[in-house]
C-alpha atoms as a PDB file:
ATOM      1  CA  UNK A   1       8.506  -0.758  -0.084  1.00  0.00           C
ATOM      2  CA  UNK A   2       8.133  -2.146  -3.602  1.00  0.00           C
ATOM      3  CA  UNK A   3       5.075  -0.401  -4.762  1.00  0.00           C
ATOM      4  CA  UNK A   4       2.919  -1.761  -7.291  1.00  0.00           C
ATOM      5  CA  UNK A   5      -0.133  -1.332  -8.960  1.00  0.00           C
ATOM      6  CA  UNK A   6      -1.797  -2.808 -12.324  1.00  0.00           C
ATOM      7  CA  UNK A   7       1.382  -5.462 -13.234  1.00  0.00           C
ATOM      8  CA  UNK A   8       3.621  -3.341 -12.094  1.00  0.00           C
ATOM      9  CA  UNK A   9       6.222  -2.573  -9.231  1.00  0.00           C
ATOM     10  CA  UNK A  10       9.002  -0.168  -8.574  1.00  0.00           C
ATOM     11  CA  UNK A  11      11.563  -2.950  -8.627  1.00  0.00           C
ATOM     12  CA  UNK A  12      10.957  -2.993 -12.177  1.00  0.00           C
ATOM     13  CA  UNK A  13      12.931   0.267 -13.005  1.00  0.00           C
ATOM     14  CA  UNK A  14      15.095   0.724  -9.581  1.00  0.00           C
ATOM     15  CA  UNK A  15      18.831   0.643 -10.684  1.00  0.00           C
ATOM     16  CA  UNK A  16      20.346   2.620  -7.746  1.00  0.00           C
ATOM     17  CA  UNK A  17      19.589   3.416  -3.800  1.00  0.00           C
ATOM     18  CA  UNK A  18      21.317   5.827  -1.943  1.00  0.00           C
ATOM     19  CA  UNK A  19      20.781   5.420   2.443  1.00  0.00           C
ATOM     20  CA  UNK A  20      21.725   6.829   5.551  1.00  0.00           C
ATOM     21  CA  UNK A  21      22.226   3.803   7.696  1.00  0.00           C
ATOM     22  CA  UNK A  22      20.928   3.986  11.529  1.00  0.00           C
ATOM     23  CA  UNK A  23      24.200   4.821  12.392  1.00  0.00           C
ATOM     24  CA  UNK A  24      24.312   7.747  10.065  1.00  0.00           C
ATOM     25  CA  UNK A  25      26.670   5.863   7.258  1.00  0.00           C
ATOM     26  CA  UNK A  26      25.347   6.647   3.547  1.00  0.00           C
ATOM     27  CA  UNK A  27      25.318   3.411   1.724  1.00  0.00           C
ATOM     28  CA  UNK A  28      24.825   3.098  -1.858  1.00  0.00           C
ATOM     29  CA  UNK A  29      22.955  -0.275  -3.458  1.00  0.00           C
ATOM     30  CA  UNK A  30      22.945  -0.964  -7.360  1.00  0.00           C
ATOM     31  CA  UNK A  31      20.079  -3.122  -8.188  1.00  0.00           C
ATOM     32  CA  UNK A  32      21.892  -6.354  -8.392  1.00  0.00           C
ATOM     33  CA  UNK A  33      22.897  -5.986  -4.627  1.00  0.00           C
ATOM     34  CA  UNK A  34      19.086  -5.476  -3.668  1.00  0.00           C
ATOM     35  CA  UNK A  35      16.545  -8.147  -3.135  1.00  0.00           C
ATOM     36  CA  UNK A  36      12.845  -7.274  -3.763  1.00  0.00           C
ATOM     37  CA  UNK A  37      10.025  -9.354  -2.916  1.00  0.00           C
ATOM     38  CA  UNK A  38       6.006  -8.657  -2.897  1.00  0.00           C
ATOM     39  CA  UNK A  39       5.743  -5.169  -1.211  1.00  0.00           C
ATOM     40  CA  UNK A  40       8.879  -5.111   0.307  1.00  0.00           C
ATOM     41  CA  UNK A  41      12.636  -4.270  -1.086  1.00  0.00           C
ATOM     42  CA  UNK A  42      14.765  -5.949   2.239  1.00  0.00           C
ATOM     43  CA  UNK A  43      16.425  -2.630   2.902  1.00  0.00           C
ATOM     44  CA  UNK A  44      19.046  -2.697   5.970  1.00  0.00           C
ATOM     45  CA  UNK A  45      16.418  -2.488   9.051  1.00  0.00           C
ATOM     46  CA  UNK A  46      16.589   1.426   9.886  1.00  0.00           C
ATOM     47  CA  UNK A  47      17.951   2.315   7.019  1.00  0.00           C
ATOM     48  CA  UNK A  48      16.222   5.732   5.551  1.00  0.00           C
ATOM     49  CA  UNK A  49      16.512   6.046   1.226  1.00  0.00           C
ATOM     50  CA  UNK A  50      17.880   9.524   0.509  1.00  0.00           C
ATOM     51  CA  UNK A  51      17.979   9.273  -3.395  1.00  0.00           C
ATOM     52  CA  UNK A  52      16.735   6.475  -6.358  1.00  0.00           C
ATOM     53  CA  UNK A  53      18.061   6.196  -9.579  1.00  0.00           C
ATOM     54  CA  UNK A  54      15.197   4.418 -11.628  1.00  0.00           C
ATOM     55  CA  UNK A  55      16.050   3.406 -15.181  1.00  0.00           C
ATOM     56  CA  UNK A  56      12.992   4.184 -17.280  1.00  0.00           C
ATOM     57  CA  UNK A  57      11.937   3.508 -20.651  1.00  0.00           C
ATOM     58  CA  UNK A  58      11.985   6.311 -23.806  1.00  0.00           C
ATOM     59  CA  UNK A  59       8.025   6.000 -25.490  1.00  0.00           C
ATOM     60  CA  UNK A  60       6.638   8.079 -27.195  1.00  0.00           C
ATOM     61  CA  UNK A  61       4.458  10.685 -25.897  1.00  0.00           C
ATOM     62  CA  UNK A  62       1.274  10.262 -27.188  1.00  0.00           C
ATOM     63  CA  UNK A  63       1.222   6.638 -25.983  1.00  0.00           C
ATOM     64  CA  UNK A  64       2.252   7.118 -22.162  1.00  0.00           C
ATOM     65  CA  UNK A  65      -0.581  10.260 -22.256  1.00  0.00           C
ATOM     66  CA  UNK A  66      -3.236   7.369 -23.010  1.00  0.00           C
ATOM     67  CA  UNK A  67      -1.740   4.914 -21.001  1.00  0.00           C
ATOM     68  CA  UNK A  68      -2.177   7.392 -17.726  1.00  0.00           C
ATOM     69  CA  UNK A  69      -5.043   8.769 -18.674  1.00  0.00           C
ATOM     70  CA  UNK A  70      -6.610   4.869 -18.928  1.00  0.00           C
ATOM     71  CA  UNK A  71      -4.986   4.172 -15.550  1.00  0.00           C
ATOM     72  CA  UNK A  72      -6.430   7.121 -13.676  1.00  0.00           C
ATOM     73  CA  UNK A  73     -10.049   6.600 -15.047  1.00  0.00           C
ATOM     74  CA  UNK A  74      -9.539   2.794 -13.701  1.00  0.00           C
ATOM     75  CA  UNK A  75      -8.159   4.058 -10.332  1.00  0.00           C
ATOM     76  CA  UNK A  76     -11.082   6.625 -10.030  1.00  0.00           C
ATOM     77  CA  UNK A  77     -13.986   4.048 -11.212  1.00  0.00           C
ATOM     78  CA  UNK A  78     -12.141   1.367  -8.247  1.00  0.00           C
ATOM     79  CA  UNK A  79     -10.941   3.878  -5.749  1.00  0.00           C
ATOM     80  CA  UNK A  80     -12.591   6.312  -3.439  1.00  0.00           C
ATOM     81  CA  UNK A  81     -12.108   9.832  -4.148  1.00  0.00           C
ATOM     82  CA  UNK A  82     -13.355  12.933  -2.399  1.00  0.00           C
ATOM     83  CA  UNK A  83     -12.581  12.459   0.934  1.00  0.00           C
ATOM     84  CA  UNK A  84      -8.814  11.920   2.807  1.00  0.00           C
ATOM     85  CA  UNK A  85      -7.886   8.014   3.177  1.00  0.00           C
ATOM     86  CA  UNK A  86      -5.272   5.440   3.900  1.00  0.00           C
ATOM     87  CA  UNK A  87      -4.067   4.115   0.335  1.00  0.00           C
ATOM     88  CA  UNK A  88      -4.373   0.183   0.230  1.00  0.00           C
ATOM     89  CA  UNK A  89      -4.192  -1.218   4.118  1.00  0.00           C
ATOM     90  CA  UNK A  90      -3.358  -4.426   3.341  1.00  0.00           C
ATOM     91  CA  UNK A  91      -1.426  -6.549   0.935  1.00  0.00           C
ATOM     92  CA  UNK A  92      -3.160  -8.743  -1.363  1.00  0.00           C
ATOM     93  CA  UNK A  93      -2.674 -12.690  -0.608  1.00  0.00           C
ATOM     94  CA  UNK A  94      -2.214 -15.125  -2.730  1.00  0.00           C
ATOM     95  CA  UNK A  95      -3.966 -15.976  -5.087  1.00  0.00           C
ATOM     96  CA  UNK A  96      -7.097 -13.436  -3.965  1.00  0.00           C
ATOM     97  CA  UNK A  97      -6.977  -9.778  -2.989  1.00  0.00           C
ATOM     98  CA  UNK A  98      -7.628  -8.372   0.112  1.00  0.00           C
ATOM     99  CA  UNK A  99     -10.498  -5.708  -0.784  1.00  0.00           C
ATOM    100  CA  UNK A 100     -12.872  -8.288  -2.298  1.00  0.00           C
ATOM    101  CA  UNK A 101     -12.010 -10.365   0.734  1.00  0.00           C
ATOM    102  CA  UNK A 102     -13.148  -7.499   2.997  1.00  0.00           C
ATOM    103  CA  UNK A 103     -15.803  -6.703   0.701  1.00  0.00           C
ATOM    104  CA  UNK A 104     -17.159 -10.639   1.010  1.00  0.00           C
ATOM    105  CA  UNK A 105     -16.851 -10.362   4.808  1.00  0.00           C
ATOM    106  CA  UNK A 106     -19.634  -7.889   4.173  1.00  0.00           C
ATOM    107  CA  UNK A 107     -17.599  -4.790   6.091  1.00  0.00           C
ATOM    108  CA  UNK A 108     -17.965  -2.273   3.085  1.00  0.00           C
ATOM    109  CA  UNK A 109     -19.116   1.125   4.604  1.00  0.00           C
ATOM    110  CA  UNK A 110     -18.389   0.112   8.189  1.00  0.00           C
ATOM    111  CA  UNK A 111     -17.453   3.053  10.661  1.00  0.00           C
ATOM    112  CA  UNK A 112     -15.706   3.254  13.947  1.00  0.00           C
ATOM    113  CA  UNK A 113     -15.493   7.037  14.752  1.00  0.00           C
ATOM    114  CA  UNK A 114     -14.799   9.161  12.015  1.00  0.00           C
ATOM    115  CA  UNK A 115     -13.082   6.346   9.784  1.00  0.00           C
ATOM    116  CA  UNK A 116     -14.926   3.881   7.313  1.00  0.00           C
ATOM    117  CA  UNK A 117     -13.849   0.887   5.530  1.00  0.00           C
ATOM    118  CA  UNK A 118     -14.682   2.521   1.902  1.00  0.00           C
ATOM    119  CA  UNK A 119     -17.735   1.799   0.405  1.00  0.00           C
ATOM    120  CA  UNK A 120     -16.205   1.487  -3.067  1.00  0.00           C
ATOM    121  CA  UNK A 121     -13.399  -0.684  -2.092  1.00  0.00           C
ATOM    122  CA  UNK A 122     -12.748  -2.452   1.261  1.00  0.00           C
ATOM    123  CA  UNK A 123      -9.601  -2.112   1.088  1.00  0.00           C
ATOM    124  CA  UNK A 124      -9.516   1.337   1.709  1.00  0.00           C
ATOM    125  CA  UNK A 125     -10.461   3.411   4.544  1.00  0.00           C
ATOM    126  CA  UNK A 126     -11.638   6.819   4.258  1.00  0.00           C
ATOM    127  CA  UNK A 127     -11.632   9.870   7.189  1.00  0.00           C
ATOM    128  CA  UNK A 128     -14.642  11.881   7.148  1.00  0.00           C
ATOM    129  CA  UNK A 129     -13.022  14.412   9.015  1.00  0.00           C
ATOM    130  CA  UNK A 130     -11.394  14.018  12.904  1.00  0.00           C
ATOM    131  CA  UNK A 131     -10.094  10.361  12.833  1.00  0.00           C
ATOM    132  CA  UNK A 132      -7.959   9.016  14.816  1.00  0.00           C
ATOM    133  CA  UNK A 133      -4.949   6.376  14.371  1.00  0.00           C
ATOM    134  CA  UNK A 134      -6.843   4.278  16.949  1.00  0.00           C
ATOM    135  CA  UNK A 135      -9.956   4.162  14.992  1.00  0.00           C
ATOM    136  CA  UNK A 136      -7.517   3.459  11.874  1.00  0.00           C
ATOM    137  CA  UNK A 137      -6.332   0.177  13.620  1.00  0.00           C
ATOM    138  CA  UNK A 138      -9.167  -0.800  15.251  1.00  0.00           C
ATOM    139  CA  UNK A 139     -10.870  -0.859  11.620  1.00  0.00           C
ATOM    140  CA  UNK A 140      -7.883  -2.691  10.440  1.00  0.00           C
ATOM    141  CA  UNK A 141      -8.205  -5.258  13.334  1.00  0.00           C
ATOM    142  CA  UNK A 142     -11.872  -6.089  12.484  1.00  0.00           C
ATOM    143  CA  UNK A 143     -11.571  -6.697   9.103  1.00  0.00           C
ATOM    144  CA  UNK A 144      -8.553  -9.186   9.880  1.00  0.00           C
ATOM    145  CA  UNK A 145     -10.337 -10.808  12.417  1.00  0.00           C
ATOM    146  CA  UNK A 146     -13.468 -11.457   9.849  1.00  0.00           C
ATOM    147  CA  UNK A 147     -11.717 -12.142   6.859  1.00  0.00           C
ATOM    148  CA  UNK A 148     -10.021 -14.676   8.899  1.00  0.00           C
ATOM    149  CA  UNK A 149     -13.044 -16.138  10.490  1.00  0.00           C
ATOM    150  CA  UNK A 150     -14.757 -16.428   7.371  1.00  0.00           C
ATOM    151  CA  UNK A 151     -12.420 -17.041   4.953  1.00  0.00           C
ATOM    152  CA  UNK A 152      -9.067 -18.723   7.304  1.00  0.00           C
ATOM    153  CA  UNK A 153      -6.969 -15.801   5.134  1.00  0.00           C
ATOM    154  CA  UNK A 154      -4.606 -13.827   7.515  1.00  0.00           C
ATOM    155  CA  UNK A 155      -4.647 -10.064   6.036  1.00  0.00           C
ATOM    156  CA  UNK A 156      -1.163  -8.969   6.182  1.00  0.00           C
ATOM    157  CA  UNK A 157      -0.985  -5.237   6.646  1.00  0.00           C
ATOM    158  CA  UNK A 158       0.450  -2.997   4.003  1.00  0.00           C
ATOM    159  CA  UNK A 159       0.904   0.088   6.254  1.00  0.00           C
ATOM    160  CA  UNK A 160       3.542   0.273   9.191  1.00  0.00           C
ATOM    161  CA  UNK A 161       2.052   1.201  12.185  1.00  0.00           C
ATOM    162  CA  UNK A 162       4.461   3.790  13.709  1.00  0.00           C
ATOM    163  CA  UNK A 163       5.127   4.755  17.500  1.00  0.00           C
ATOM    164  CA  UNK A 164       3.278   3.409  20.822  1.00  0.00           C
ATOM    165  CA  UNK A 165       0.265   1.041  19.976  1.00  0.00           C
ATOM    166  CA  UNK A 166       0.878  -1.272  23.197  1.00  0.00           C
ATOM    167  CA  UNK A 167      -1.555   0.889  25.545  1.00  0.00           C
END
């Protein structure tokens, strides 16, 4: 995926990707053969990334220290901490991001199971120990079902939901 957080996205300093097609071929991609969009870099479908060659930018030390250190205090002051959870569920839409949306649906600190929609930010959600996938999805299902019902906004998710979900 293209990952992203604060401004900015891995798309930003990928020059290279090396894959292993489904059919077991290694392919390599330069960056102008690639096509990234919002959370996504349109990799062959199947396709597995064995190696990235990122072109990054010399700064001087001092300055990326503070820059990190300012990014993990605003992570930790946004971001639950202390207890195993998901990342970001969904992508943000337009215009509007999907924890405030969750947030406004009023589902902050709701629990199915072991899992909770994070009290600090809904779009988050947090196991207290012993969740389960389904409880995962079924958390994810409610808050798209509310934020659409309240708001009309269709929350697209961010994770992939691997393996048999049909039963």
């Amino acid at each position: 995926m293209n990952a992203g957080a604060y401004g900015s996205e891995l798309e930003q300093v990928v020059d290279q990707v090396e894959l292993m097609t489904s059919r077991g071929e290694p392919v390599c991609l330069t960056r102008a053969e690639m096509s990234f969009s919002y959370r996504d870099c349109h990799l062959p479908s199947g396709a597995v990334v064995m190696r990235v060659r990122m072109g990054l930018r010399k700064e001087e030390p001092a300055q990326v220290s503070v820059r990190v250190r300012d990014l993990a205090r605003k992570r930790k002051a946004s971001q639950p901490s202390g207890s195993p959870n998901s990342g970001s569920m969904f992508r943000n839409p337009p215009g509007d991001y999907a924890g405030r949306l969750i947030d406004a649906a009023g589902l902050k600190g709701t629990r199915v199971g072991a899992c909770q929609i994070s009290e600090r930010h809904g779009n988050f959600i947090v196991n207290h120990g012993g969740a389960k996938a389904i409880e995962v999805r079924q958390l994810m299902e409610l808050a798209q079902r509310e934020v659409h019902k309240q708001f009309g906004i269709e929350l697209v998710p961010e994770v992939k939901l691997l393996g048999d979900w049909e039963s």
